[in-house]
PDB file of N, CA and C in Angstrom:
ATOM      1  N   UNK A   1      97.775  95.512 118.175  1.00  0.00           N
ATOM      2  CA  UNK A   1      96.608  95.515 119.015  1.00  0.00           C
ATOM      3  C   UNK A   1      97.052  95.762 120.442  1.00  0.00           C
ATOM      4  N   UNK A   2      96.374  96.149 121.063  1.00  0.00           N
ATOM      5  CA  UNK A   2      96.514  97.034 122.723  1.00  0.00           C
ATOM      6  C   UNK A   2      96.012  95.569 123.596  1.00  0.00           C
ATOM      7  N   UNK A   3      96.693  95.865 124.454  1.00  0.00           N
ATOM      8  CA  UNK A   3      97.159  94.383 125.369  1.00  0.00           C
ATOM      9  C   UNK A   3      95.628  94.447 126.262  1.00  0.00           C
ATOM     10  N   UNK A   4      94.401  94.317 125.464  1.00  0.00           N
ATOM     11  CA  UNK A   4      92.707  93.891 125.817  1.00  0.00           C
ATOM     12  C   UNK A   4      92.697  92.476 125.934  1.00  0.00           C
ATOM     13  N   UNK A   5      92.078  92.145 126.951  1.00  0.00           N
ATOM     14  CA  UNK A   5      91.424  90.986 126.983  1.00  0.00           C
ATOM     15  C   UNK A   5      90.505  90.721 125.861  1.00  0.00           C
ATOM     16  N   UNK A   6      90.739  89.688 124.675  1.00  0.00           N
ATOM     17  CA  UNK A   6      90.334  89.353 124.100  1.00  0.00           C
ATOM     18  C   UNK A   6      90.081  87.665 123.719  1.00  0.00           C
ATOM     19  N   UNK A   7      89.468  87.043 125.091  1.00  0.00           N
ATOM     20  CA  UNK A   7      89.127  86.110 124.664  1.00  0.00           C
ATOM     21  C   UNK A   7      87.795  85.558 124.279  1.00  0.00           C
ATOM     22  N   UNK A   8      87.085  86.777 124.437  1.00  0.00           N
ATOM     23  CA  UNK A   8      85.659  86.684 123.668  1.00  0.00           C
ATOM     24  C   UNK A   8      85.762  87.221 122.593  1.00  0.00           C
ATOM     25  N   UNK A   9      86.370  87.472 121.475  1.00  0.00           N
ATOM     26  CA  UNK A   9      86.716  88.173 120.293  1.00  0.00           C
ATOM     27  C   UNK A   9      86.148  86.288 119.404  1.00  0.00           C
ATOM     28  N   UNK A  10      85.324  86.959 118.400  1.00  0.00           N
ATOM     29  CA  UNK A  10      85.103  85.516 117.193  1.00  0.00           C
ATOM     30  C   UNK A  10      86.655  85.315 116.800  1.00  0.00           C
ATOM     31  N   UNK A  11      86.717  83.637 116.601  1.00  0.00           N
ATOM     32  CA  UNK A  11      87.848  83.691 116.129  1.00  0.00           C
ATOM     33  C   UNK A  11      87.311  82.147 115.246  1.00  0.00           C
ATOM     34  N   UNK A  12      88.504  81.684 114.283  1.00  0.00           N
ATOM     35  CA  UNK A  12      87.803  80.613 113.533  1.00  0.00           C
ATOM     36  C   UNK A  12      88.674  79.881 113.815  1.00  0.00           C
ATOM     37  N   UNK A  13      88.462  78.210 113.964  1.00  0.00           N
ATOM     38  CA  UNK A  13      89.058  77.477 114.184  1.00  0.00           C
ATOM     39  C   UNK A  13      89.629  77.022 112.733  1.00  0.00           C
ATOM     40  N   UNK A  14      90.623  76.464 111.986  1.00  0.00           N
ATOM     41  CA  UNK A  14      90.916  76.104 111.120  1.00  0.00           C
ATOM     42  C   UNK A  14      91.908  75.575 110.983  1.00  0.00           C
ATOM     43  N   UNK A  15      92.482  75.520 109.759  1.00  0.00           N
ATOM     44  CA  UNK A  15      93.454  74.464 109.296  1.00  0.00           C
ATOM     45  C   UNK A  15      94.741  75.408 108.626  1.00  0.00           C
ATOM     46  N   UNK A  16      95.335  76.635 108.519  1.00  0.00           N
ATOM     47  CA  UNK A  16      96.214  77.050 107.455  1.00  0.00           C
ATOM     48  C   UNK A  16      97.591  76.675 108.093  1.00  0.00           C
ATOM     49  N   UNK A  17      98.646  77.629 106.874  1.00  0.00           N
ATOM     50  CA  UNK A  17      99.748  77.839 107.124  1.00  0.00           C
ATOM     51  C   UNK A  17      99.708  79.239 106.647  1.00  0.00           C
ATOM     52  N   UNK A  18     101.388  79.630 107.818  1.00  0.00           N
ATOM     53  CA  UNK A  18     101.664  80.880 107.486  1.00  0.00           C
ATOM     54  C   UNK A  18     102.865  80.619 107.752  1.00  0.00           C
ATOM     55  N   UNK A  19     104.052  81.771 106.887  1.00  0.00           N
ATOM     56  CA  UNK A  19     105.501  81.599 107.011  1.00  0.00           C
ATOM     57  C   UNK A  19     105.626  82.829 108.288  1.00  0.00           C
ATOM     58  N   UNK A  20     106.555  82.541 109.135  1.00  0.00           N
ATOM     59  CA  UNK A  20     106.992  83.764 110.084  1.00  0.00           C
ATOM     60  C   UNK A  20     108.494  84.374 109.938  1.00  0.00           C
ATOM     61  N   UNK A  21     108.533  85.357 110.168  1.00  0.00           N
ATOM     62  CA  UNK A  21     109.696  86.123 110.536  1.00  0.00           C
ATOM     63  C   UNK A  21     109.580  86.613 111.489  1.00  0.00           C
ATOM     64  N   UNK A  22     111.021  86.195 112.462  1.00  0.00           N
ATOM     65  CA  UNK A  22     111.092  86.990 113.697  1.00  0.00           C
ATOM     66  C   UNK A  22     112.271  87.634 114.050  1.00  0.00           C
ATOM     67  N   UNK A  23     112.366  88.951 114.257  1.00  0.00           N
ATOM     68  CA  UNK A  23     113.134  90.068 114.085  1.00  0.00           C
ATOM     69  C   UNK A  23     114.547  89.153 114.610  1.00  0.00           C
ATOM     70  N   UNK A  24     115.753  89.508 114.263  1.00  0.00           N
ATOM     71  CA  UNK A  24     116.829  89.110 114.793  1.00  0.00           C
ATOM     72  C   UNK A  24     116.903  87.713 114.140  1.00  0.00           C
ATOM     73  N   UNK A  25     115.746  86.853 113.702  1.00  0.00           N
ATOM     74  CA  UNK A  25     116.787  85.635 113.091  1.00  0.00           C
ATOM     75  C   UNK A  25     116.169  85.935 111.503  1.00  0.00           C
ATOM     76  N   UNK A  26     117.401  84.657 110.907  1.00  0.00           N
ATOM     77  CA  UNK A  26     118.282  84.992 109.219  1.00  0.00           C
ATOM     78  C   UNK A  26     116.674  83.890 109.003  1.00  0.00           C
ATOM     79  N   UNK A  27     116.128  82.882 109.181  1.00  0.00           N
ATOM     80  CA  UNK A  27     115.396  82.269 108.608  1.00  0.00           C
ATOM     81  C   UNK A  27     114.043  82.367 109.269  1.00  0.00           C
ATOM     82  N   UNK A  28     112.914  82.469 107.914  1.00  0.00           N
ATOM     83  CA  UNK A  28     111.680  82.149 108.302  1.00  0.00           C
ATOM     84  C   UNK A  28     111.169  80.711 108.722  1.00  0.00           C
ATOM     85  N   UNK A  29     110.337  80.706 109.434  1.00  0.00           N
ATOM     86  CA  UNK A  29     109.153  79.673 110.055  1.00  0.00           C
ATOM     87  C   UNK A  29     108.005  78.933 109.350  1.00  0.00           C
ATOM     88  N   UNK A  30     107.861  77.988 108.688  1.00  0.00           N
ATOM     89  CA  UNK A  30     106.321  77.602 108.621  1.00  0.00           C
ATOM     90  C   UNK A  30     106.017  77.085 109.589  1.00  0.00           C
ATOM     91  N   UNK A  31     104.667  77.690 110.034  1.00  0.00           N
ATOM     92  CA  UNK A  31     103.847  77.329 111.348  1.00  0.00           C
ATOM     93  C   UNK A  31     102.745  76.923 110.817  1.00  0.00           C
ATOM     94  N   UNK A  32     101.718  76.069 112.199  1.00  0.00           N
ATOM     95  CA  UNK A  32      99.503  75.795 111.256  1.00  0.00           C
ATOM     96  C   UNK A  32      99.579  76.911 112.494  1.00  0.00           C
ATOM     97  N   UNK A  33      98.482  77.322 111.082  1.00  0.00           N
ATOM     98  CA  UNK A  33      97.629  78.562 111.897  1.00  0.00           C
ATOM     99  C   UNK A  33      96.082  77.817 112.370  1.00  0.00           C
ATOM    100  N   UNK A  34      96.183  77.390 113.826  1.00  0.00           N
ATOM    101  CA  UNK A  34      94.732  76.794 114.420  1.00  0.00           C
ATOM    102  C   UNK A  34      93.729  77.158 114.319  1.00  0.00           C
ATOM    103  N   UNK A  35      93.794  78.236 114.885  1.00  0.00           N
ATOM    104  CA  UNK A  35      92.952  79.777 114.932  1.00  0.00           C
ATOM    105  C   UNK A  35      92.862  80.896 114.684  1.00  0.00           C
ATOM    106  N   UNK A  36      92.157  81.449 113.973  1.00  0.00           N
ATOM    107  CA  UNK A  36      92.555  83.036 113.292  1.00  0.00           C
ATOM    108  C   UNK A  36      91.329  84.131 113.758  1.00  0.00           C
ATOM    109  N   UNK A  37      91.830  85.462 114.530  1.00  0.00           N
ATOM    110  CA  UNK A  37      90.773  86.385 113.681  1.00  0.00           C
ATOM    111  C   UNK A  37      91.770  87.626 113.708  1.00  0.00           C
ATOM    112  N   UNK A  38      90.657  88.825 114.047  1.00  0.00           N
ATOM    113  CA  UNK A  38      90.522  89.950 113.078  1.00  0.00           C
ATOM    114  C   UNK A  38      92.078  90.622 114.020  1.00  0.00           C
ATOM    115  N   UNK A  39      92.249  90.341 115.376  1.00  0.00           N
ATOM    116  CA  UNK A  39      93.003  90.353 115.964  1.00  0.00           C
ATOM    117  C   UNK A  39      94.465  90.080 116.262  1.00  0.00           C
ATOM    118  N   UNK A  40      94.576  88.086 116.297  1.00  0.00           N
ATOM    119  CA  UNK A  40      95.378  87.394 116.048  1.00  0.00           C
ATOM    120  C   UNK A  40      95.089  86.296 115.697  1.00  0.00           C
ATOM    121  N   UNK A  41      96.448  85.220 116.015  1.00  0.00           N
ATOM    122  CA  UNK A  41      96.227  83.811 115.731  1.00  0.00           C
ATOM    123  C   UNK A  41      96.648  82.945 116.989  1.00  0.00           C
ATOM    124  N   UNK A  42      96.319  81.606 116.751  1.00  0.00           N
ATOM    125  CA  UNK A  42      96.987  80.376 117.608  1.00  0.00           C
ATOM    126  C   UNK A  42      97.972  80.024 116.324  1.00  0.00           C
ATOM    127  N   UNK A  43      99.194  79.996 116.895  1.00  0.00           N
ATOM    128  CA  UNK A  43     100.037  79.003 115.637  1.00  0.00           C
ATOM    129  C   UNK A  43     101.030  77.637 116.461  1.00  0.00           C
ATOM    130  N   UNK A  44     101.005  76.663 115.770  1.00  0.00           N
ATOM    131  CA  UNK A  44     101.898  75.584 115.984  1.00  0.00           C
ATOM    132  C   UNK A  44     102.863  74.807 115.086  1.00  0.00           C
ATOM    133  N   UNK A  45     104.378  74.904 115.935  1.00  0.00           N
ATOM    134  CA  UNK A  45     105.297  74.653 115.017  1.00  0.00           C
ATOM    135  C   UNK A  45     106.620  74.245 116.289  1.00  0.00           C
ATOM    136  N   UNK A  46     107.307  73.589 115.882  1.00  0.00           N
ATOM    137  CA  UNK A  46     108.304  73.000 117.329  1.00  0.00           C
ATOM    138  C   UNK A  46     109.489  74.143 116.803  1.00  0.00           C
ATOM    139  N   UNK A  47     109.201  74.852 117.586  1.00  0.00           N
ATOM    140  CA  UNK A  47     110.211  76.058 117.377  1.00  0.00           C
ATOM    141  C   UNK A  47     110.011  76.596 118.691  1.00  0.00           C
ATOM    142  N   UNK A  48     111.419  77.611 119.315  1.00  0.00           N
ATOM    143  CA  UNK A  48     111.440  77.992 120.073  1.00  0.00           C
ATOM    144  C   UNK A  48     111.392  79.507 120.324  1.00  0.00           C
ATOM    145  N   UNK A  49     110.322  80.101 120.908  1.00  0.00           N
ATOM    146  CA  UNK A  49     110.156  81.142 120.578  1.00  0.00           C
ATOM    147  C   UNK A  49     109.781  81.435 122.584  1.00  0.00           C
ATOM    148  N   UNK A  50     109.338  82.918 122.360  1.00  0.00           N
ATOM    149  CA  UNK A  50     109.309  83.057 123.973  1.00  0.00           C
ATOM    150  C   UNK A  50     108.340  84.483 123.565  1.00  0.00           C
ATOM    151  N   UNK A  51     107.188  84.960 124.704  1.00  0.00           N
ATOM    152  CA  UNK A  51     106.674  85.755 125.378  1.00  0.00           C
ATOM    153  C   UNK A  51     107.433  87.349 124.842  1.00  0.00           C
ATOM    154  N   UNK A  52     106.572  88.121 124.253  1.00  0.00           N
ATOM    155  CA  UNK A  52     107.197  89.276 123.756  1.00  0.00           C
ATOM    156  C   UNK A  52     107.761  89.351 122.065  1.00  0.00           C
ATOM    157  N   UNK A  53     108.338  88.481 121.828  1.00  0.00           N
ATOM    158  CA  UNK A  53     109.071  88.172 120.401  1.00  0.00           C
ATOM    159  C   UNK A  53     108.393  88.806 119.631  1.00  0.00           C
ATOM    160  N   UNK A  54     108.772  89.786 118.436  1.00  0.00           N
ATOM    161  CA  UNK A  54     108.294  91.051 117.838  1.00  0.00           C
ATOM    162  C   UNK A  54     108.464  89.658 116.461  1.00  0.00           C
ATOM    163  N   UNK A  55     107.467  89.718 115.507  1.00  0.00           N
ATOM    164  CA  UNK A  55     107.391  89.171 114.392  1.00  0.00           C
ATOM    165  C   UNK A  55     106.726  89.667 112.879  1.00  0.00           C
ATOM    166  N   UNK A  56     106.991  89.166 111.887  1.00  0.00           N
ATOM    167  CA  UNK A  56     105.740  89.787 110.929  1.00  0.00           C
ATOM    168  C   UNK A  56     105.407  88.537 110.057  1.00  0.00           C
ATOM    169  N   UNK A  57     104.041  88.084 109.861  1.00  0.00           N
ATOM    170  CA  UNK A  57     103.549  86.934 109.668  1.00  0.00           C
ATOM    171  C   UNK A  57     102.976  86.902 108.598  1.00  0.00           C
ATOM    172  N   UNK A  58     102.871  86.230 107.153  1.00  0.00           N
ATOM    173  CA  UNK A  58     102.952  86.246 106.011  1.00  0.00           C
ATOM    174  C   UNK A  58     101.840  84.650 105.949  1.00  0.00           C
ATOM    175  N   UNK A  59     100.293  85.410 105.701  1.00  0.00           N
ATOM    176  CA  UNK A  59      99.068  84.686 105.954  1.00  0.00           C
ATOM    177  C   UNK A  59      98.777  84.672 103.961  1.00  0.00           C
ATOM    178  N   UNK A  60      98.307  83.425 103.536  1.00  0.00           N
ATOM    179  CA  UNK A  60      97.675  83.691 102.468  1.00  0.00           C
ATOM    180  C   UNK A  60      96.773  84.912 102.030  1.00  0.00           C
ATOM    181  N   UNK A  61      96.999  85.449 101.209  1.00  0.00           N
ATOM    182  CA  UNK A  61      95.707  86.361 100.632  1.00  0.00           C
ATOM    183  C   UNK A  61      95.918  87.518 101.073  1.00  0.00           C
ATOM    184  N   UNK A  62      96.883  87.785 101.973  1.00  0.00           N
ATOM    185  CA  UNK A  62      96.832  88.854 102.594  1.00  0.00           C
ATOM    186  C   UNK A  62      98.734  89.579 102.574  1.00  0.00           C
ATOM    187  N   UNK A  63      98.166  90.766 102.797  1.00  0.00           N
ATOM    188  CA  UNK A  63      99.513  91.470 103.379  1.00  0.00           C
ATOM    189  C   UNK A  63     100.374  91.076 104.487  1.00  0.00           C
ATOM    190  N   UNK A  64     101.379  91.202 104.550  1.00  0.00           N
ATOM    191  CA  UNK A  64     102.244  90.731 105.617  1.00  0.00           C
ATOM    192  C   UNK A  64     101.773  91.621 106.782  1.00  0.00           C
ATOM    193  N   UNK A  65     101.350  90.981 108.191  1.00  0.00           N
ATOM    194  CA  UNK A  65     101.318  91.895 109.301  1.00  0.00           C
ATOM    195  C   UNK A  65     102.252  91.421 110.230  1.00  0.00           C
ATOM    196  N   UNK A  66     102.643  92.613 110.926  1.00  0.00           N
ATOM    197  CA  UNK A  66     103.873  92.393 112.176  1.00  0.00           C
ATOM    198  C   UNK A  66     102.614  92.293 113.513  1.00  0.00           C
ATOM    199  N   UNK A  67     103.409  91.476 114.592  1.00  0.00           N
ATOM    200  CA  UNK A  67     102.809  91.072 115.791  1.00  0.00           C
ATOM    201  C   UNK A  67     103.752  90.647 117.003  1.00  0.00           C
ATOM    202  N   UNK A  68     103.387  90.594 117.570  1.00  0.00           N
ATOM    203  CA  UNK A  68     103.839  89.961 119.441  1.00  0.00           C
ATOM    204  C   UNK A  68     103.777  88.699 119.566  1.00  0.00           C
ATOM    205  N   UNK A  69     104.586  87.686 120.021  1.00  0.00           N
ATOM    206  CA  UNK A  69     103.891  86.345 120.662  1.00  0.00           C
ATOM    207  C   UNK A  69     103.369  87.191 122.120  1.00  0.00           C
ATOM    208  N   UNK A  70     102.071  86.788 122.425  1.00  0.00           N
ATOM    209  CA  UNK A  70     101.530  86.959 123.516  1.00  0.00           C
ATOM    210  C   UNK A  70     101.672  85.663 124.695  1.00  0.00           C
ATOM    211  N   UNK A  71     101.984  84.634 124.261  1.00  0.00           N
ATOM    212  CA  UNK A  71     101.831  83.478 125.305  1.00  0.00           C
ATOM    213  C   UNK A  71     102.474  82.519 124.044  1.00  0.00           C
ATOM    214  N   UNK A  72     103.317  81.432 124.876  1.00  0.00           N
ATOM    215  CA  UNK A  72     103.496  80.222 124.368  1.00  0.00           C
ATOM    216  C   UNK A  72     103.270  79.305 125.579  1.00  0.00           C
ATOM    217  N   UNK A  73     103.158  77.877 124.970  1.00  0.00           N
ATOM    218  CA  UNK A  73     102.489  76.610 125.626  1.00  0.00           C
ATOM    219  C   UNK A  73     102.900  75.524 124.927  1.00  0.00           C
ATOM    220  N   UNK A  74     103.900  75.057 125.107  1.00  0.00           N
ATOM    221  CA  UNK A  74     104.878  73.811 124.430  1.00  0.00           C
ATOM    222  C   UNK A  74     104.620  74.350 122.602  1.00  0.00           C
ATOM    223  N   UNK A  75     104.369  73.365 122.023  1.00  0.00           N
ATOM    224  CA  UNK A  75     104.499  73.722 120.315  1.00  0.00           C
ATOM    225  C   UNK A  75     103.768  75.075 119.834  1.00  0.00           C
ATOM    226  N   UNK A  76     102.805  75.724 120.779  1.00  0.00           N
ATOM    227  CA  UNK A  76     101.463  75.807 120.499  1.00  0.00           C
ATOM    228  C   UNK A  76     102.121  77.756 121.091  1.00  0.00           C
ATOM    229  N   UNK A  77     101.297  78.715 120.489  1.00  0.00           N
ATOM    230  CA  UNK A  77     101.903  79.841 120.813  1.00  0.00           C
ATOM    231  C   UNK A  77     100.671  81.261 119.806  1.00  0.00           C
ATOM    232  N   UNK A  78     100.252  81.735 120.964  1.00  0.00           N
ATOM    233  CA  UNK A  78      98.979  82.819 120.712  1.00  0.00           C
ATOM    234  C   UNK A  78     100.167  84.277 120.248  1.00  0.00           C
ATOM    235  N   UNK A  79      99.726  85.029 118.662  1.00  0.00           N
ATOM    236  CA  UNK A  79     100.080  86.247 118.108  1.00  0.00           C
ATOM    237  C   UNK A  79      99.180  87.394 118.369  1.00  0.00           C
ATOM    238  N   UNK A  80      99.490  88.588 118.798  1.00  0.00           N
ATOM    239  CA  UNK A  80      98.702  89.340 118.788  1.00  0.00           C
ATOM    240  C   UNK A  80      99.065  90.416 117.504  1.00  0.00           C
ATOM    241  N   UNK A  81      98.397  90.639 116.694  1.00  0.00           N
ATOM    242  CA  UNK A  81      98.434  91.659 115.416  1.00  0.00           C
ATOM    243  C   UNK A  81      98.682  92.978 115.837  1.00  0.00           C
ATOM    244  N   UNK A  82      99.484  93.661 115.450  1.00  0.00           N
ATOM    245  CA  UNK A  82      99.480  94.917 115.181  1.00  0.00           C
ATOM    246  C   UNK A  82      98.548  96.082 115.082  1.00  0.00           C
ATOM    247  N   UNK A  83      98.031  95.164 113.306  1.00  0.00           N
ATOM    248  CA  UNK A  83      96.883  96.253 113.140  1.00  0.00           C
ATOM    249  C   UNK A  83      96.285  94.545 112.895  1.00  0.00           C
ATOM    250  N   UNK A  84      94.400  95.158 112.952  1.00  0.00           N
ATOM    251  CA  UNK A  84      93.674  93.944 112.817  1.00  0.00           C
ATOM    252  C   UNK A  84      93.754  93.477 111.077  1.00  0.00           C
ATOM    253  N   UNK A  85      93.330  92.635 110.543  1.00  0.00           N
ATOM    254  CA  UNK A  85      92.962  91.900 109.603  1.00  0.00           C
ATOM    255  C   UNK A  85      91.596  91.644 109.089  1.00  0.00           C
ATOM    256  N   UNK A  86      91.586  90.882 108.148  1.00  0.00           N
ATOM    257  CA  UNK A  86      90.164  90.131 107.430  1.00  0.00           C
ATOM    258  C   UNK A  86      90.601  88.945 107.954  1.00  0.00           C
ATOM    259  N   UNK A  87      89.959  87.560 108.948  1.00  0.00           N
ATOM    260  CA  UNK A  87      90.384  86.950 108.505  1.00  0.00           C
ATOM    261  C   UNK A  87      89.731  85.737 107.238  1.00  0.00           C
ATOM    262  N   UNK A  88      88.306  86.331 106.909  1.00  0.00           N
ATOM    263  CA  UNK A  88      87.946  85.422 106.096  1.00  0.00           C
ATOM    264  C   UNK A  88      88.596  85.672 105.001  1.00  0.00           C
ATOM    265  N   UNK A  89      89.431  86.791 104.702  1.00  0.00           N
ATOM    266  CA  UNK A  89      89.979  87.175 103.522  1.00  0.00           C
ATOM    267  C   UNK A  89      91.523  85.337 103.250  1.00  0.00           C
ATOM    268  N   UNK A  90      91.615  85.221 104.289  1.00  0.00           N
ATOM    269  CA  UNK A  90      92.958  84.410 104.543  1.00  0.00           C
ATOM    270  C   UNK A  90      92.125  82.665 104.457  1.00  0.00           C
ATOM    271  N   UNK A  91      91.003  83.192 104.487  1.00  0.00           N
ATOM    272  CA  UNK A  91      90.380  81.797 104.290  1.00  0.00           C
ATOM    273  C   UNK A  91      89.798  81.375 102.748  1.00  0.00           C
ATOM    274  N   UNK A  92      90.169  82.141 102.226  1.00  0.00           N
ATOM    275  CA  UNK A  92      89.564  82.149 100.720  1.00  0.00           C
ATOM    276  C   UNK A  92      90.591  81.436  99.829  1.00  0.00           C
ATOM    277  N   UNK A  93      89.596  80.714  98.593  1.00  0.00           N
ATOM    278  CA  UNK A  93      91.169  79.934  98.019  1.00  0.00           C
ATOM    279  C   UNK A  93      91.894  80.803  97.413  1.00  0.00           C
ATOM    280  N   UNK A  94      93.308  79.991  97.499  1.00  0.00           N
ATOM    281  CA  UNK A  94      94.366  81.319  97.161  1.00  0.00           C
ATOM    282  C   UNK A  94      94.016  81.721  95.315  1.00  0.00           C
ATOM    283  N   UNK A  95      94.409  83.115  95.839  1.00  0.00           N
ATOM    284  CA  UNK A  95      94.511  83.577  94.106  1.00  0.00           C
ATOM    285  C   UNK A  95      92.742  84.316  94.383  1.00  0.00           C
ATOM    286  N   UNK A  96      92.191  84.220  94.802  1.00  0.00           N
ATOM    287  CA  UNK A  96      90.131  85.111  94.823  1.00  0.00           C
ATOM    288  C   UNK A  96      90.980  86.130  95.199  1.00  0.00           C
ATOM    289  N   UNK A  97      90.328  87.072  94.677  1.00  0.00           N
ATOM    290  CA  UNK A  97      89.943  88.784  94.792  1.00  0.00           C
ATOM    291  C   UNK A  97      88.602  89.233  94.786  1.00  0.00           C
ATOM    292  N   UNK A  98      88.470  90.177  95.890  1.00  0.00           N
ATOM    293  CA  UNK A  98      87.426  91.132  95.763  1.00  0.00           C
ATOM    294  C   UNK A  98      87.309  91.404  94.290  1.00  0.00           C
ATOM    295  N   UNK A  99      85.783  91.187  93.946  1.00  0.00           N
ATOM    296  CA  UNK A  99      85.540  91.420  93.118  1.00  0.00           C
ATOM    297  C   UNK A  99      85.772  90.585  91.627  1.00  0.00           C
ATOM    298  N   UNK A 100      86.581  89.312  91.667  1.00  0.00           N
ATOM    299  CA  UNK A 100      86.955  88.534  91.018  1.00  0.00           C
ATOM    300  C   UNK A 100      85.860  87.789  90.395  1.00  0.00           C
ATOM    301  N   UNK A 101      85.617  87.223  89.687  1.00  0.00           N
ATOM    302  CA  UNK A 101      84.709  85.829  89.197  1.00  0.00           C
ATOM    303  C   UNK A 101      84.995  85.190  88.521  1.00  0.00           C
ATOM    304  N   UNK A 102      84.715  83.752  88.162  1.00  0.00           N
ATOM    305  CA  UNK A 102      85.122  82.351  87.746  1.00  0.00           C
ATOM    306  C   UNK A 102      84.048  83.126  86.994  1.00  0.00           C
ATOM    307  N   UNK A 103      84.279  82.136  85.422  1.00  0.00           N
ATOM    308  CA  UNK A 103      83.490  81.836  84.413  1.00  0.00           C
ATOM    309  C   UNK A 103      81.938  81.171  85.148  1.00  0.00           C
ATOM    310  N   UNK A 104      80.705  81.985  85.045  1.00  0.00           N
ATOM    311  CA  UNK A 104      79.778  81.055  84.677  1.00  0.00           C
ATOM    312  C   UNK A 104      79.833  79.931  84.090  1.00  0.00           C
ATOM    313  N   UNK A 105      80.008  79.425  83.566  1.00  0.00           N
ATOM    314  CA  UNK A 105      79.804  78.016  82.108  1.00  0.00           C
ATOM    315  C   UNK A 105      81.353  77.560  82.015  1.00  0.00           C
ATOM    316  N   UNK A 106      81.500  76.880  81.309  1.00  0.00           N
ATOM    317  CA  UNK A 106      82.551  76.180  80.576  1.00  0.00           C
ATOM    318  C   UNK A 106      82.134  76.010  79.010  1.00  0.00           C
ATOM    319  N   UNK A 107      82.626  76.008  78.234  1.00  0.00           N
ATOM    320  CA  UNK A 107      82.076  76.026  76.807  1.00  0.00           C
ATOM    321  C   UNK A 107      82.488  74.607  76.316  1.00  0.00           C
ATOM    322  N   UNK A 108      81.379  73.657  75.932  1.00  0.00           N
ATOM    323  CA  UNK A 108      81.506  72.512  75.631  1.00  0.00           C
ATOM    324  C   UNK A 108      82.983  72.515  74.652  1.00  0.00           C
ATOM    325  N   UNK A 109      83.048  71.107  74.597  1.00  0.00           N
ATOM    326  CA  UNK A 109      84.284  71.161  73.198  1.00  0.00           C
ATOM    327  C   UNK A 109      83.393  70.825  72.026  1.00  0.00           C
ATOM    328  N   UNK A 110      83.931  71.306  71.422  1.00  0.00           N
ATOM    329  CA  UNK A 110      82.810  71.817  69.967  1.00  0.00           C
ATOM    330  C   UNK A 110      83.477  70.379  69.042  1.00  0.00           C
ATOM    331  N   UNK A 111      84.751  70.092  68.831  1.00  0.00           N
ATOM    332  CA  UNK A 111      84.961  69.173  67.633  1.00  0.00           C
ATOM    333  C   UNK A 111      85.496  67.602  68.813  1.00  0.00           C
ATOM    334  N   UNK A 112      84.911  66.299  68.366  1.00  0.00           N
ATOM    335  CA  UNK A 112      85.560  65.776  68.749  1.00  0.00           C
ATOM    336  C   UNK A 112      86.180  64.114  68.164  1.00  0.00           C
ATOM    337  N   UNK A 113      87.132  63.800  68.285  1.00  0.00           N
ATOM    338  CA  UNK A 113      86.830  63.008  67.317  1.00  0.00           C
ATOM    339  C   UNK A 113      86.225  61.241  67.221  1.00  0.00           C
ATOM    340  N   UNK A 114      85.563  61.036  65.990  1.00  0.00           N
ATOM    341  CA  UNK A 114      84.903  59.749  66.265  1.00  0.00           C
ATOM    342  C   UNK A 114      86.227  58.803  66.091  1.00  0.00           C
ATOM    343  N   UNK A 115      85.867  57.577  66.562  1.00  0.00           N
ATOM    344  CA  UNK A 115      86.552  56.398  65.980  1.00  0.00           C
ATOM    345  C   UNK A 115      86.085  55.706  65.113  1.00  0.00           C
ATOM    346  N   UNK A 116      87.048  55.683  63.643  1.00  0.00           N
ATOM    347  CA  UNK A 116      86.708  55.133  62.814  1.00  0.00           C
ATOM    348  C   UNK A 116      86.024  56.153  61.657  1.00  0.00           C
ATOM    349  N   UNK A 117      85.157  57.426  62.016  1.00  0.00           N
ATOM    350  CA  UNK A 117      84.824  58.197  61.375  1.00  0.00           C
ATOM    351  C   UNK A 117      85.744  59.123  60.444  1.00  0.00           C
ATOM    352  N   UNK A 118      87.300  58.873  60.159  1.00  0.00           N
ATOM    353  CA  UNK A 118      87.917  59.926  59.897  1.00  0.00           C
ATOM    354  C   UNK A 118      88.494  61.645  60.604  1.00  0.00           C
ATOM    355  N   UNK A 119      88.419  62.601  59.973  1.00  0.00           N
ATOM    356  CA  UNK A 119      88.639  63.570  60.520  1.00  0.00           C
ATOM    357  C   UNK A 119      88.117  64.271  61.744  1.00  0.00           C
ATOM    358  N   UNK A 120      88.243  65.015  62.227  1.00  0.00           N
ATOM    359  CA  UNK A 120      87.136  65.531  63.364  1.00  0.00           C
ATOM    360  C   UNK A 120      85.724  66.104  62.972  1.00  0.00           C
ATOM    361  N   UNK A 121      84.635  65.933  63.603  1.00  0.00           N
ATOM    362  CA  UNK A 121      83.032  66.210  63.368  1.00  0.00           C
ATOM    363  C   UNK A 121      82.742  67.201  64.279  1.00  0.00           C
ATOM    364  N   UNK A 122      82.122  67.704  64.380  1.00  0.00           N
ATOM    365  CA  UNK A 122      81.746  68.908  65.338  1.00  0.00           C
ATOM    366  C   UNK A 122      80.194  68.502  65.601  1.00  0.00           C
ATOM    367  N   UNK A 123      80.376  68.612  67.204  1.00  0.00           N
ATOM    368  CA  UNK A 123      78.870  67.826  67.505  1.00  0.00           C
ATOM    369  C   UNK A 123      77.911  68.480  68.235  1.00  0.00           C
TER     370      UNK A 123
END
């Protein structure tokens, strides 16, 4: 994303995690992702990171996107995306797909057994 003022951009306040990679080091990051949108994120994690740091951030549900820290502020540290995102896609429980669906119904259990009645009865 192009260095716009975007602090009127919707963004959602929330609760996730995301793992980070940041170019030049051997280990990834779990960070909470505070805030998310289509743009970037707020993430917090006691790690030391700095202004500029080129990363690629690995959000549930979604493809890995590379980004910028744009600003850090003690634990607390704003990403700017690359390319934009879904982020309700990252808010969905893990494992939903477009286009996916849960069973309508559940199908009773058909046999079950009594006590005292012997074998199983189907009820």
């Amino acid at each position: 994303m192009q260095s716009v003022e975007t602090r009127n951009v919707g963004r959602d306040s929330l609760f996730l995690f995301a793992e980070l990679e940041f170019e030049g080091r051997a280990d990834s990051v779990r960070v909470k992702v505070r805030n998310l949108s289509a743009g970037g994120m707020m993430a917090e994690a006691p790690i030391s990171t700095a202004r500029g740091e080129r990363l690629t951030i690995k959000l549930r549900n979604l493809d890995a996107v590379k980004g910028t820290v744009a600003w850090v502020q003690g634990d607390r540290f704003g990403v700017s995306f690359d390319t934009e995102i879904d982020p309700r896609v990252a808010r969905a429980p893990v494992g939903s797909a477009e286009g996916a669906s849960s069973p309508r119904f559940t199908r009773p259990i058909a046999a079950v057994p009594k006590h005292g009645d012997g074998p199983l009865r189907v009820v």
